[in-house]
Protein backbone atom coordinates (compact mmCIF):
# COMPACT_ATOMS: atom_id res chain seq x y z
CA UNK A 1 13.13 -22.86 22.96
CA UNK A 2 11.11 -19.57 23.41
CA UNK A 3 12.36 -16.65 24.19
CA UNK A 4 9.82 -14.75 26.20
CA UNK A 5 11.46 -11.10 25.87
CA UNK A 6 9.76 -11.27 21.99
CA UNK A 7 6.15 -11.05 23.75
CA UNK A 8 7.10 -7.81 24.90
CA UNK A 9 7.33 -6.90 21.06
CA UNK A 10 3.21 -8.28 20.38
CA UNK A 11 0.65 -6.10 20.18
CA UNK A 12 -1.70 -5.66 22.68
CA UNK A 13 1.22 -7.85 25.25
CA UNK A 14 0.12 -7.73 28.95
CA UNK A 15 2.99 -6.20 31.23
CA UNK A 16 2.74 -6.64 35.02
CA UNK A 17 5.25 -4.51 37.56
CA UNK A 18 7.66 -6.61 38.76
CA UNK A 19 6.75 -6.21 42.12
CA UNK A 20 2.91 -7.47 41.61
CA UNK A 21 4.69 -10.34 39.69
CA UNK A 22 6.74 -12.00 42.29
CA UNK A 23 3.99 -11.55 45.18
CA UNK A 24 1.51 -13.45 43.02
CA UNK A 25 1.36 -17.67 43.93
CA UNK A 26 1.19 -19.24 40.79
CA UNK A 27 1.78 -22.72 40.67
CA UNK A 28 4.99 -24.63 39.38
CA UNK A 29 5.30 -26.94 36.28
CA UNK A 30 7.38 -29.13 34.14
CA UNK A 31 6.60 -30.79 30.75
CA UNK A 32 8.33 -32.59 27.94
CA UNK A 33 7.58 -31.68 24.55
CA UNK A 34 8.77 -33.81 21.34
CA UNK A 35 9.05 -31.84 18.16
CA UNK A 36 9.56 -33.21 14.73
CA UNK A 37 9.95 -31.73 11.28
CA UNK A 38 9.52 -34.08 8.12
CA UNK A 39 10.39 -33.17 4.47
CA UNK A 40 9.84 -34.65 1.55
CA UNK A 41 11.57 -35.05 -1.65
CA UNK A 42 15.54 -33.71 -2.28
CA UNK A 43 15.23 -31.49 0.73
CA UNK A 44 14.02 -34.22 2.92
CA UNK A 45 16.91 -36.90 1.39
CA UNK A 46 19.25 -33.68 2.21
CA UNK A 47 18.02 -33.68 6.06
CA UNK A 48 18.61 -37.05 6.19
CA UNK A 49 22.04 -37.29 4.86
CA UNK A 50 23.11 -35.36 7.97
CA UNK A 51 21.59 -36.55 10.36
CA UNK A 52 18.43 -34.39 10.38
CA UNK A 53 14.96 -35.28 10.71
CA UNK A 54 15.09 -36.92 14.30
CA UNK A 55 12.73 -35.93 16.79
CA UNK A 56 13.48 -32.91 19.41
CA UNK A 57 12.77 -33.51 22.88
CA UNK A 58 12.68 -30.32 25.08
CA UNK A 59 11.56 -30.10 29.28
CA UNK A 60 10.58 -26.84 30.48
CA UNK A 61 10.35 -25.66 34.34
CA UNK A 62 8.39 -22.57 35.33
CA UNK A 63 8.55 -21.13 38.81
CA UNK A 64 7.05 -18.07 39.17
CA UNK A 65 9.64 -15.64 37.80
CA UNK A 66 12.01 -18.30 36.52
CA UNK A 67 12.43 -20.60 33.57
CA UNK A 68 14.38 -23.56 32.62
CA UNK A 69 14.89 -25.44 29.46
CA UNK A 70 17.02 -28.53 28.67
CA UNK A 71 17.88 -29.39 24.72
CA UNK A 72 20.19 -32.36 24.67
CA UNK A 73 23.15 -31.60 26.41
CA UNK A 74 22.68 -27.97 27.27
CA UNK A 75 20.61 -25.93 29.83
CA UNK A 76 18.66 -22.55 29.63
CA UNK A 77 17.86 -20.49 32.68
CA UNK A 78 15.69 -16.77 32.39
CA UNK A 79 15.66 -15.30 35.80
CA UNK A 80 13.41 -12.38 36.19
CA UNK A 81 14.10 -11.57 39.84
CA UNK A 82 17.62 -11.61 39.10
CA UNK A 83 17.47 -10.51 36.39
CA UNK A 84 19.96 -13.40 34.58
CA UNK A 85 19.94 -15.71 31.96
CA UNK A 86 22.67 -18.72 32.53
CA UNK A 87 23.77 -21.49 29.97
CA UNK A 88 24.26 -25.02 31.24
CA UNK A 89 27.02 -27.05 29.44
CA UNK A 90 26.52 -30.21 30.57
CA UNK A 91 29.94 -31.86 28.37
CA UNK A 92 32.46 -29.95 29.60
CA UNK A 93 30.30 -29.32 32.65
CA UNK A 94 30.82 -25.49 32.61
CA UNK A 95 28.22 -22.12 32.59
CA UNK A 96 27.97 -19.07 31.29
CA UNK A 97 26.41 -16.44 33.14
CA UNK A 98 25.03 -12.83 32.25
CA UNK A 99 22.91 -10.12 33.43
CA UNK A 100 20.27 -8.28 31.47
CA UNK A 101 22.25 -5.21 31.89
CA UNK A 102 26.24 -6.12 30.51
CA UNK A 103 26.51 -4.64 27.50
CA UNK A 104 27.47 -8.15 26.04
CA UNK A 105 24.01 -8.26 25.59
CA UNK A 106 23.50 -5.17 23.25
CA UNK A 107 23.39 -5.75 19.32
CA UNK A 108 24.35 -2.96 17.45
CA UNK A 109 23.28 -2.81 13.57
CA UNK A 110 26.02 -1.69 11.59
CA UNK A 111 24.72 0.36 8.04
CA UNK A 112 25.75 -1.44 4.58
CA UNK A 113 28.18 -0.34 2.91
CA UNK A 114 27.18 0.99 -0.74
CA UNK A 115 28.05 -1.52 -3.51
CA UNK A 116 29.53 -0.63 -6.54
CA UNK A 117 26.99 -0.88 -9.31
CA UNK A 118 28.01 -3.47 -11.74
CA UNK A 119 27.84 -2.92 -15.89
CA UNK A 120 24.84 -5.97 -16.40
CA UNK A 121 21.88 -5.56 -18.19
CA UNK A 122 18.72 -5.28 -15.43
CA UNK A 123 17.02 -8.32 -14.35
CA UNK A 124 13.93 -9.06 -15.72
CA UNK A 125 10.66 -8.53 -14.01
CA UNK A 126 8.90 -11.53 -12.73
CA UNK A 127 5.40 -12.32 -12.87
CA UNK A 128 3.57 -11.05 -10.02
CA UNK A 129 2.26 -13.92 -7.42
CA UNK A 130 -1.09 -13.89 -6.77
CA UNK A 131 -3.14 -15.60 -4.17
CA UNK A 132 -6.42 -15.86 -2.33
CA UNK A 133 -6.10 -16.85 1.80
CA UNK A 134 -9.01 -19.35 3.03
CA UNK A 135 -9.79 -20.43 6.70
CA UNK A 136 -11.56 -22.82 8.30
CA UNK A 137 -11.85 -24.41 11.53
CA UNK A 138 -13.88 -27.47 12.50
CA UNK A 139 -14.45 -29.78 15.35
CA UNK A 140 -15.75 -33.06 14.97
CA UNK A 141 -16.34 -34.15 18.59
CA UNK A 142 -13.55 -36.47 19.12
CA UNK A 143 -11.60 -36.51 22.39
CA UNK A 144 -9.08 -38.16 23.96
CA UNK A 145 -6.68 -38.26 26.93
CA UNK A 146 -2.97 -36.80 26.45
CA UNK A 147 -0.53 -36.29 29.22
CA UNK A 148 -3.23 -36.92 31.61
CA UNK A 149 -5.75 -34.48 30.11
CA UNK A 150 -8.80 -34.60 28.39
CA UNK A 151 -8.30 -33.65 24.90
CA UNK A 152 -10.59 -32.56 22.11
CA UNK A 153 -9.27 -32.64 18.75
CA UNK A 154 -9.67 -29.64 15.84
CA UNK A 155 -8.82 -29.34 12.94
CA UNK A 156 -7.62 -25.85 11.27
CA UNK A 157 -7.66 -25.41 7.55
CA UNK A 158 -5.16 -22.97 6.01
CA UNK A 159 -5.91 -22.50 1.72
CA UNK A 160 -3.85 -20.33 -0.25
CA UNK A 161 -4.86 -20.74 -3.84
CA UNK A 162 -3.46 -19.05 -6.57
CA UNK A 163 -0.27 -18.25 -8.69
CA UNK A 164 3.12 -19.21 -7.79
CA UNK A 165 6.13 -18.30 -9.95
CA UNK A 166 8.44 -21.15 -10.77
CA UNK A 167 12.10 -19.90 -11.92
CA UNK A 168 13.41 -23.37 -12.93
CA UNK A 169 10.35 -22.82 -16.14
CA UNK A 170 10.46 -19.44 -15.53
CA UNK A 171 6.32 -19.95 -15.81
CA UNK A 172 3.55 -19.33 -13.43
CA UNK A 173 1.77 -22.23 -12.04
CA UNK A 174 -1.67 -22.61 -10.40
CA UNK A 175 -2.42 -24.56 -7.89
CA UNK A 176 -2.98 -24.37 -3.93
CA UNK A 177 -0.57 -24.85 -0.99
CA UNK A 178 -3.14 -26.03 2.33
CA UNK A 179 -1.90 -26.87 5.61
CA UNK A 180 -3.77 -28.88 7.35
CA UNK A 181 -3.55 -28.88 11.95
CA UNK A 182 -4.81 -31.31 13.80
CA UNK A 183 -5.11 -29.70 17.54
CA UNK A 184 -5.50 -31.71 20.18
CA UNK A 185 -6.83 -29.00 22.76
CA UNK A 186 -7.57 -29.10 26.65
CA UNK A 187 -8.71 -25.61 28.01
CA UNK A 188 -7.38 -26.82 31.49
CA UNK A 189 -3.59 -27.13 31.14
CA UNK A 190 -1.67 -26.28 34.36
CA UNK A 191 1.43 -24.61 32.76
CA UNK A 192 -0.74 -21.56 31.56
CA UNK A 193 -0.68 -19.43 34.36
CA UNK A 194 2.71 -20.62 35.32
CA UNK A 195 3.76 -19.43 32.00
CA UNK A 196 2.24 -16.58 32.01
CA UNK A 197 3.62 -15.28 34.86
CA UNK A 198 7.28 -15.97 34.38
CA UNK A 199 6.15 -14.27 30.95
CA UNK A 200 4.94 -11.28 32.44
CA UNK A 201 7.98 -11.00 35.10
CA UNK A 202 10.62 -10.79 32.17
CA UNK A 203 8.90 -8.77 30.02
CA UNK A 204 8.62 -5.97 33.08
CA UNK A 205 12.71 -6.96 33.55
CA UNK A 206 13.18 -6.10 30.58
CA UNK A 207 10.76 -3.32 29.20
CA UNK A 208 13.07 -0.67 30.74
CA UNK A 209 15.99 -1.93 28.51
CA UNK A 210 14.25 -1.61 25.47
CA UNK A 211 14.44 0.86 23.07
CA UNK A 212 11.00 2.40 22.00
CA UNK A 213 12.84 3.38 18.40
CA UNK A 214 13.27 -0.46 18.18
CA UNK A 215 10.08 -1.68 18.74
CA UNK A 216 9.03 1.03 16.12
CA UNK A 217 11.31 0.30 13.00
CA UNK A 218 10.51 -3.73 13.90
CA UNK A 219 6.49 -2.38 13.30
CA UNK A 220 7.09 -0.60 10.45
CA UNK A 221 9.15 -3.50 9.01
CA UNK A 222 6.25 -5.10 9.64
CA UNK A 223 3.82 -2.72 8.02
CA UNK A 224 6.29 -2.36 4.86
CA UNK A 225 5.60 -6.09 4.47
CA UNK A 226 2.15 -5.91 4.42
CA UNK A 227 2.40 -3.11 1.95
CA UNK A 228 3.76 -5.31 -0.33
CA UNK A 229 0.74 -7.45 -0.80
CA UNK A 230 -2.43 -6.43 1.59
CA UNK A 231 -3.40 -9.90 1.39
CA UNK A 232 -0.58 -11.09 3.73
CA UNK A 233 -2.08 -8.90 6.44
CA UNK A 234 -5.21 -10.53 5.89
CA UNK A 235 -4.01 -13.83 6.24
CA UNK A 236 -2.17 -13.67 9.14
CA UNK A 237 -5.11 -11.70 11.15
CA UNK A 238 -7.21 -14.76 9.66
CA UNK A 239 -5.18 -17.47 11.97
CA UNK A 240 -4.72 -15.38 14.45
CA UNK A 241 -8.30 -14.84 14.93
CA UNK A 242 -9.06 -18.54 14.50
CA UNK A 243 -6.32 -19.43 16.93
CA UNK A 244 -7.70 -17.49 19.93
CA UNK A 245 -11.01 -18.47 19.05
CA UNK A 246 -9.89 -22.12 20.26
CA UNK A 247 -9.47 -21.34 23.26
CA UNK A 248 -7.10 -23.68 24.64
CA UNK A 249 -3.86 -25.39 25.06
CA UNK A 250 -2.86 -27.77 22.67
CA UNK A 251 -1.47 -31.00 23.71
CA UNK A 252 -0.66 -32.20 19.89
CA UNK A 253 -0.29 -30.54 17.16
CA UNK A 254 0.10 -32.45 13.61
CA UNK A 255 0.87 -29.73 10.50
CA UNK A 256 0.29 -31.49 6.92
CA UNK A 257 1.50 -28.66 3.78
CA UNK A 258 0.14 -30.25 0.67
CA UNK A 259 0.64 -29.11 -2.83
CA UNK A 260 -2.54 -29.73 -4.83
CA UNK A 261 -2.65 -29.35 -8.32
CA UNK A 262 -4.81 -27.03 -10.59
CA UNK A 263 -8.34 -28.89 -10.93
CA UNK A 264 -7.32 -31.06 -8.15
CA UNK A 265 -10.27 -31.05 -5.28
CA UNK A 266 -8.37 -31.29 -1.52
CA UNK A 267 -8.87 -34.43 0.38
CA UNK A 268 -8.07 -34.11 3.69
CA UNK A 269 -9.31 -37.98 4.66
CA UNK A 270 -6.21 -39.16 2.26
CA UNK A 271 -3.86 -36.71 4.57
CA UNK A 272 -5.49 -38.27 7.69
CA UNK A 273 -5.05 -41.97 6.30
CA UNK A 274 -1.51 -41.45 5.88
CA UNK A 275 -0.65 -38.90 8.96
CA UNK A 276 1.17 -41.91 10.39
CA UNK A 277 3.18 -42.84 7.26
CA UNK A 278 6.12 -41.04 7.64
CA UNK A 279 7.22 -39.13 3.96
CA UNK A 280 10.20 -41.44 3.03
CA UNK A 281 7.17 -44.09 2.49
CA UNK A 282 4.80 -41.87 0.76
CA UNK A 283 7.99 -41.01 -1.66
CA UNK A 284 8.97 -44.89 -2.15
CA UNK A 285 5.63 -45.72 -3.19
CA UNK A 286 4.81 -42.36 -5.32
CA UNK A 287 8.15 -43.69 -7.06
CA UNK A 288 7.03 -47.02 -7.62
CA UNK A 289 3.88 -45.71 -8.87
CA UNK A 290 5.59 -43.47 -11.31
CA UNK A 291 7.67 -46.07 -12.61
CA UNK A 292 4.80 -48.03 -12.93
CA UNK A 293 3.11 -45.56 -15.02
CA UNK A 294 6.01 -45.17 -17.10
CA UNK A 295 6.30 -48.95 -18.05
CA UNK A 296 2.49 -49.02 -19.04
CA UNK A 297 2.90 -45.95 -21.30
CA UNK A 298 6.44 -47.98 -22.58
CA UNK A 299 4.34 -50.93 -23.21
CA UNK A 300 1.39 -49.17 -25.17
CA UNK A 301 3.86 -47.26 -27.33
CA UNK A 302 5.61 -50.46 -28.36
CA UNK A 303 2.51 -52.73 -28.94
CA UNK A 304 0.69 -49.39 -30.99
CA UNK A 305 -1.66 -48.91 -27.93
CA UNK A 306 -3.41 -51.84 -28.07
CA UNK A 307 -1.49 -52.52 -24.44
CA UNK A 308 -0.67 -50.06 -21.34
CA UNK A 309 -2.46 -46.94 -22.59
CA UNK A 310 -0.79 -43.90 -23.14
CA UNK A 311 -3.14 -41.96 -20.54
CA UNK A 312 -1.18 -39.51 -18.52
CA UNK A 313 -1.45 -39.98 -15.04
CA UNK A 314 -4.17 -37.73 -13.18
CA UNK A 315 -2.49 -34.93 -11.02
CA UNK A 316 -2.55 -35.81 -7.18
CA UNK A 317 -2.17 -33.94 -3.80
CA UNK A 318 1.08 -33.96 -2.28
CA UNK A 319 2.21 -33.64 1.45
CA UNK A 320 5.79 -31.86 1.01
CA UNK A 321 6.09 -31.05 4.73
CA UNK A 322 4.82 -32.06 7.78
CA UNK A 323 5.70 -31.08 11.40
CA UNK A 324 4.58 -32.54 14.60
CA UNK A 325 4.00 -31.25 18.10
CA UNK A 326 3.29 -33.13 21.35
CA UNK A 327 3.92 -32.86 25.22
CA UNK A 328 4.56 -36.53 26.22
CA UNK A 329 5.27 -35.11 30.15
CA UNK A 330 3.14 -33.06 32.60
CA UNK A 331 3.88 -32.42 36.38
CA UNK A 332 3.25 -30.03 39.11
CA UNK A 333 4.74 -31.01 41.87
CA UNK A 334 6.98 -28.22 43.64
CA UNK A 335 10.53 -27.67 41.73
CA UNK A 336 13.59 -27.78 44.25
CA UNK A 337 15.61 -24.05 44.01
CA UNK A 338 18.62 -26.19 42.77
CA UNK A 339 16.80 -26.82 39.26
CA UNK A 340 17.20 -22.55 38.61
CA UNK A 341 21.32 -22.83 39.76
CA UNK A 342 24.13 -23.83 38.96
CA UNK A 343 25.43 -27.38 40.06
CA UNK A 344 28.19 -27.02 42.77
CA UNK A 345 30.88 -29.07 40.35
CA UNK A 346 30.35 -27.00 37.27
CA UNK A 347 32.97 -24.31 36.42
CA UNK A 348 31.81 -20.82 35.19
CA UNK A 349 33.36 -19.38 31.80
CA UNK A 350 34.43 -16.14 31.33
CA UNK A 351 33.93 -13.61 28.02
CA UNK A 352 36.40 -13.82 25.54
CA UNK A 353 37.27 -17.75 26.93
CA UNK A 354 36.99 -20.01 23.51
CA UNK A 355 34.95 -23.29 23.00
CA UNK A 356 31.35 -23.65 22.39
């Protein structure tokens, strides 16, 4: 879920006055969007193992200055005009219920204590990483219809080539990480305004509850960041610039992170001939291949080379990650007042009253 009240932290974030918020008519929507996040290798066999891995499935209401999410078994409600944000549990059916103003609200960052300095010998330096940022965007003319909409599909192309330190060989290695986004985008999705509005109406809640000090040290974390490597600050205003260049809402969104080797030339048709084959597969058969590989260079060895060949394999791209966005549901019919409260049957909790 998103929490709008970060906006308020963006640069150049559009705040409205409450009261030219609420008297706006802006229309009402609901969609369903399915999320997934894919892994490959030990991590991905990890995710698995418990359970991870599955598809997410959020729905998301906006009505002018309210918002309402449901994850599984629980419920979300932001309420500008009230200013109130209410958890649904659906199993027990109970609710929690606050106001932007309790002081339950209010995080407090507590120094670190100094640590005793220990008698071992200082940690050797590592190799600086270093890196070059590429963008690209390109759209080849395809559309197609998604959750009712027309749909044109672009592709975004993300290269950061360079040097990458690996501790396990305690070695730098070259190569380039590129991920590859297939958008799907339709520059007349209903939800935008709608979203926009409830977006505006909570960040003028809440502006007056925020502490200008805060918004400062979270900027110059920020800028300390960049100062670690320029180049960072240049990549990120790269795909932000290419983002809002789209202009548009995208209806799918399929991430590919490949690894490609040193000397290795990026094929981005091979990532689009397998976008559909989910990683386990691409593992299983990179496995079989290896083993393949293996047994030739077995067989050569024993038979002096005259069978197998000894011929390393040739270095290959490799997705490692891939993440997948889509809303499967659109509607804007009106939303019934009940969707923003809280059933009659369910029981409100009180602080301090255990159970998740």
């Amino acid at each position: 879920m998103r929490y709008p009240v970060l906006f308020v932290l963006g640069v150049g974030a559009v705040v409205l006055p409450p009261s030219r918020v609420l008297a706006q008519s802006t229309p009402e929507v609901m969609y369903t969007t399915v999320t997934k996040l894919e892994l490959g290798g030990r991590l991905g066999r990890m995710l698995r193992l418990v359970g991870g891995g599955r598809p997410s499935t959020e729905t998301v209401w906006y009505s002018g200055p309210r918002m309402r999410s449901d994850i599984e078994k629980k419920s979300s409600v932001m309420d500008a005009e009230a200013g109130t944000i209410m958890e649904l549990q659906h199993e027990p059916r109970t609710y929690w219920l606050w106001s932007v103003d309790e002081p339950v609200l209010v995080f407090e960052t507590i120094p670190d204590e100094p640590i005793e300095e220990l008698d071992e010998p200082p940690a050797r330096r590592r190799p600086r990483t270093r890196y070059e940022v590429t963008l690209s965007t390109e759209r080849p003319g395809r559309r197609a219809r998604l959750a009712g909409l027309e749909a044109e599909q672009t592709f975004v192309t993300l290269t950061i080539t360079g040097e990458t330190y690996n501790e396990d060989a305690d070695s730098l290695e070259r190569g380039s990480l590129v991920v590859l986004s297939e958008l799907w985008l339709t520059e007349h999705f209903p939800g935008t305004d709608a979203q926009a509005a409830f977006e505006s109406a909570w960040a003028a809640r809440m502006v007056s509850a925020l502490d200008s000090a805060t918004i400062a040290q979270a900027q110059e974390g920020m800028e300390q960041v960049y100062a670690e490597d320029p180049r960072l600050r240049v990549a990120v205003t790269s795909l932000d610039s290419a983002l809002a260049d789209l202009h548009g809402t995208s209806l799918k969104t399929v991430s590919h992170f490949v690894v490609v080797p040193d000397g290795v030339r990026f094929d981005r048709e091979a990532v689009m001939k397998d976008a559909d084959k989910t990683l386990v597969a691409d593992l299983a058969e990179g496995a079989a291949q290896n083993a393949a590989d293996a047994g030739r260079r077995r067989l050569g060895r024993i038979t002096g080379g005259r069978l197998g060949g000894q011929r390393a394999p040739r270095p290959e791209q490799a997705v490692i990650m891939r993440t997948r966005y889509e809303i499967t549901e659109l509607s804007t019919a009106p939303i019934p007042a009940p969707k923003f409260q809280p059933p009659p049957d369910y029981r409100r909790r009180t602080p301090g009253e255990g159970g998740s």
